[in-house]
N, C-alpha and C. Protein backbone atom coordinates (compact mmCIF):
# COMPACT_ATOMS: atom_id res chain seq x y z
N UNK A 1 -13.28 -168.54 1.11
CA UNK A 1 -14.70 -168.42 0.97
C UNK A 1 -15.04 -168.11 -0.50
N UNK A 2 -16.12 -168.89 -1.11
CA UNK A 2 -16.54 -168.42 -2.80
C UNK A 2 -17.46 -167.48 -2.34
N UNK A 3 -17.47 -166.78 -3.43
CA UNK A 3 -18.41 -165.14 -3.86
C UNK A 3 -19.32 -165.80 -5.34
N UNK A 4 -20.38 -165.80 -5.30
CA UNK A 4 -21.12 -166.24 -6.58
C UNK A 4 -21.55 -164.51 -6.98
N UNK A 5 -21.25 -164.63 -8.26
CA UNK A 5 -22.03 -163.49 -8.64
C UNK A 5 -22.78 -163.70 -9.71
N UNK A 6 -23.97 -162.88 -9.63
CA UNK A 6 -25.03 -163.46 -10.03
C UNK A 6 -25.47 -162.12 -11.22
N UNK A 7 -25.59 -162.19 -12.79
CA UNK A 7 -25.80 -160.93 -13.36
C UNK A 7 -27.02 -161.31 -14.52
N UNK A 8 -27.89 -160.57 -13.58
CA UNK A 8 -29.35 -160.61 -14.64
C UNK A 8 -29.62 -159.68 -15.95
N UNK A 9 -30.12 -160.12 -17.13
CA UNK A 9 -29.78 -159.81 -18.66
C UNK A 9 -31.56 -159.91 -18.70
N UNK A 10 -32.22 -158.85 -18.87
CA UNK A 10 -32.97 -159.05 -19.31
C UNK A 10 -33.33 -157.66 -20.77
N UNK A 11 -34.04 -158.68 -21.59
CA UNK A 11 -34.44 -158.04 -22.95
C UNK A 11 -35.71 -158.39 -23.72
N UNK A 12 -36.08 -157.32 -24.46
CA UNK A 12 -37.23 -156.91 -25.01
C UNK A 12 -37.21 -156.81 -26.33
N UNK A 13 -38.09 -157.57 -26.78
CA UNK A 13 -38.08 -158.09 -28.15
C UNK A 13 -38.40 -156.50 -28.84
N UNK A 14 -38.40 -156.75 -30.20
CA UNK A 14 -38.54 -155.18 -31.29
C UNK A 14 -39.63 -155.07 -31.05
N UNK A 15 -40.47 -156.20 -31.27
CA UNK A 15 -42.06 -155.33 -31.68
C UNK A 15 -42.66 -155.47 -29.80
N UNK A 16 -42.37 -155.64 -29.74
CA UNK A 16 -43.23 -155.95 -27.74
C UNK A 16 -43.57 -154.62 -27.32
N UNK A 17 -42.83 -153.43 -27.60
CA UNK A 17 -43.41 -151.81 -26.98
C UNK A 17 -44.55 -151.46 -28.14
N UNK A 18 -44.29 -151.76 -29.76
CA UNK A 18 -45.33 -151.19 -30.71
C UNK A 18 -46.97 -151.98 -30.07
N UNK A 19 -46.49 -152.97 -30.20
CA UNK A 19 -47.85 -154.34 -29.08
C UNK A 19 -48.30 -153.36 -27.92
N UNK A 20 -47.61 -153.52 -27.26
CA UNK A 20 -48.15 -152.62 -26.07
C UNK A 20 -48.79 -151.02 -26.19
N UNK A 21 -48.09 -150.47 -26.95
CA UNK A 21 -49.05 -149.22 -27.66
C UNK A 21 -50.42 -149.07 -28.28
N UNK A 22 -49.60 -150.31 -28.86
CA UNK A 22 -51.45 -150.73 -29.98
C UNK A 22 -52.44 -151.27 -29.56
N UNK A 23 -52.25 -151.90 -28.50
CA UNK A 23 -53.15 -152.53 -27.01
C UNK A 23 -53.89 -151.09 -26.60
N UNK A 24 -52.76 -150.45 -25.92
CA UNK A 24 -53.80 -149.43 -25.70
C UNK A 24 -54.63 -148.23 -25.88
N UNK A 25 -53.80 -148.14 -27.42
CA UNK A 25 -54.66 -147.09 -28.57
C UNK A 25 -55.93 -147.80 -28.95
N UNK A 26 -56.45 -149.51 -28.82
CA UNK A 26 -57.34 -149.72 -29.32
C UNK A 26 -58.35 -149.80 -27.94
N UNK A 27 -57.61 -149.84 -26.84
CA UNK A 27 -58.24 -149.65 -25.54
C UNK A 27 -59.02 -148.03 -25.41
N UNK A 28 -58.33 -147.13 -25.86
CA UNK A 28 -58.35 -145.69 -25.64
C UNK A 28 -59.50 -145.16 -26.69
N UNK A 29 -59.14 -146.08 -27.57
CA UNK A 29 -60.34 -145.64 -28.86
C UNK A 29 -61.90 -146.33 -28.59
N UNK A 30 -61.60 -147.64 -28.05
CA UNK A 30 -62.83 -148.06 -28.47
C UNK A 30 -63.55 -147.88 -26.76
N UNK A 31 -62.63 -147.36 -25.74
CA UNK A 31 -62.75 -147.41 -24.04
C UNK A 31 -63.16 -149.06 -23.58
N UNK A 32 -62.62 -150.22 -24.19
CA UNK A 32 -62.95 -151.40 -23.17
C UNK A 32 -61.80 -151.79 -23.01
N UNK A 33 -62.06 -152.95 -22.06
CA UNK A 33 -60.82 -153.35 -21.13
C UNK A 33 -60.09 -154.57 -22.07
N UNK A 34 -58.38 -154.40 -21.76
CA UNK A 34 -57.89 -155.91 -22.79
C UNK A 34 -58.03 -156.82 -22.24
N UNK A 35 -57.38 -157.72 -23.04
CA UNK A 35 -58.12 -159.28 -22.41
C UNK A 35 -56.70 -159.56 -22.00
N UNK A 36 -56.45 -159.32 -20.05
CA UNK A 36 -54.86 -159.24 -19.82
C UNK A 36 -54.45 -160.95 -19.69
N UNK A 37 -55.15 -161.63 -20.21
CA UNK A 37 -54.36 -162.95 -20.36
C UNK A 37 -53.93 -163.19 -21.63
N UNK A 38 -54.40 -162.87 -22.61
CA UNK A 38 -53.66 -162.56 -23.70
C UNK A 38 -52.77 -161.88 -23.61
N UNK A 39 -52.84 -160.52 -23.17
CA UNK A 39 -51.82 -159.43 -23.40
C UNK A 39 -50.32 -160.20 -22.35
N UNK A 40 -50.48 -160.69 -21.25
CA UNK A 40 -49.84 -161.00 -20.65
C UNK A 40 -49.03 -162.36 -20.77
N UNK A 41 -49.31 -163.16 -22.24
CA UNK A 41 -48.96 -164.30 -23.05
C UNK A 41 -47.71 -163.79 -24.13
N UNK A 42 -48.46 -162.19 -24.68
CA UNK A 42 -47.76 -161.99 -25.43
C UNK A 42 -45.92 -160.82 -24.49
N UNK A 43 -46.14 -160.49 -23.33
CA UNK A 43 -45.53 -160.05 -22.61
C UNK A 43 -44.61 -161.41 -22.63
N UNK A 44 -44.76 -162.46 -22.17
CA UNK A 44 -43.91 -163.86 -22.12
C UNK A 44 -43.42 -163.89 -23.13
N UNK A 45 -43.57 -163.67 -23.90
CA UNK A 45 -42.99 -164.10 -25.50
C UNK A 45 -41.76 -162.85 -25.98
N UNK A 46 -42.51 -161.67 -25.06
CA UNK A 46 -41.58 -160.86 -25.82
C UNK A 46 -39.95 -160.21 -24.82
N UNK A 47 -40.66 -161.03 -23.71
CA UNK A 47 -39.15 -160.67 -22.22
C UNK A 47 -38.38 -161.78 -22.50
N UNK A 48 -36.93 -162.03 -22.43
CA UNK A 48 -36.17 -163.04 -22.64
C UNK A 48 -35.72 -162.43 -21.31
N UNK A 49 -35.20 -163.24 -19.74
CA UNK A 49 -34.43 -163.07 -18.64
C UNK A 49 -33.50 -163.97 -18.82
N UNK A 50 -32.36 -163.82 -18.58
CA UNK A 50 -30.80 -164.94 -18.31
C UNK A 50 -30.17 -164.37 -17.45
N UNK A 51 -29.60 -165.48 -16.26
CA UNK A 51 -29.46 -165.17 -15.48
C UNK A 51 -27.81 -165.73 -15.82
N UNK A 52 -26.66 -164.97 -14.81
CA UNK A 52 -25.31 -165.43 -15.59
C UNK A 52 -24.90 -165.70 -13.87
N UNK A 53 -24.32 -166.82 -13.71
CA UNK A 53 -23.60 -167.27 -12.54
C UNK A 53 -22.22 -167.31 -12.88
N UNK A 54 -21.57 -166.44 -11.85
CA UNK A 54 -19.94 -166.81 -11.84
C UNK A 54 -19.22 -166.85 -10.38
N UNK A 55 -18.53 -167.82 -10.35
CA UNK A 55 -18.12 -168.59 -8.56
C UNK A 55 -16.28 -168.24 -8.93
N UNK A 56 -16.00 -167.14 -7.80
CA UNK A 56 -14.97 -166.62 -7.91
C UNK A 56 -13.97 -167.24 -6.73
């Protein structure tokens, strides 16, 4: 019988947490809401997922 194993890698770009801070220090300062389709464009850009298959 094969066993697949399956090992998920996911990572976060350098600046993607300062982004996300600064999102909501300018949220906190000015009190309006972000524009989460933007914010959530730049979330895509900054997650890399790889997925690693190995059949034993």
């Amino acid at each position: 019988m094969k066993v697949a194993n399956i090992k998920v890698s996911v990572k976060m770009t350098w600046w993607l947490r300062a982004y996300l801070r600064g999102v909501g220090f300018a949220c906190d300062l000015t009190g309006l809401e972000p524009n989460m389709d933007r914010v959530g464009w730049w979330i895509a850009r900054g997650i890399k997922v790889e997925l690693i298959s190995t059949q034993q």
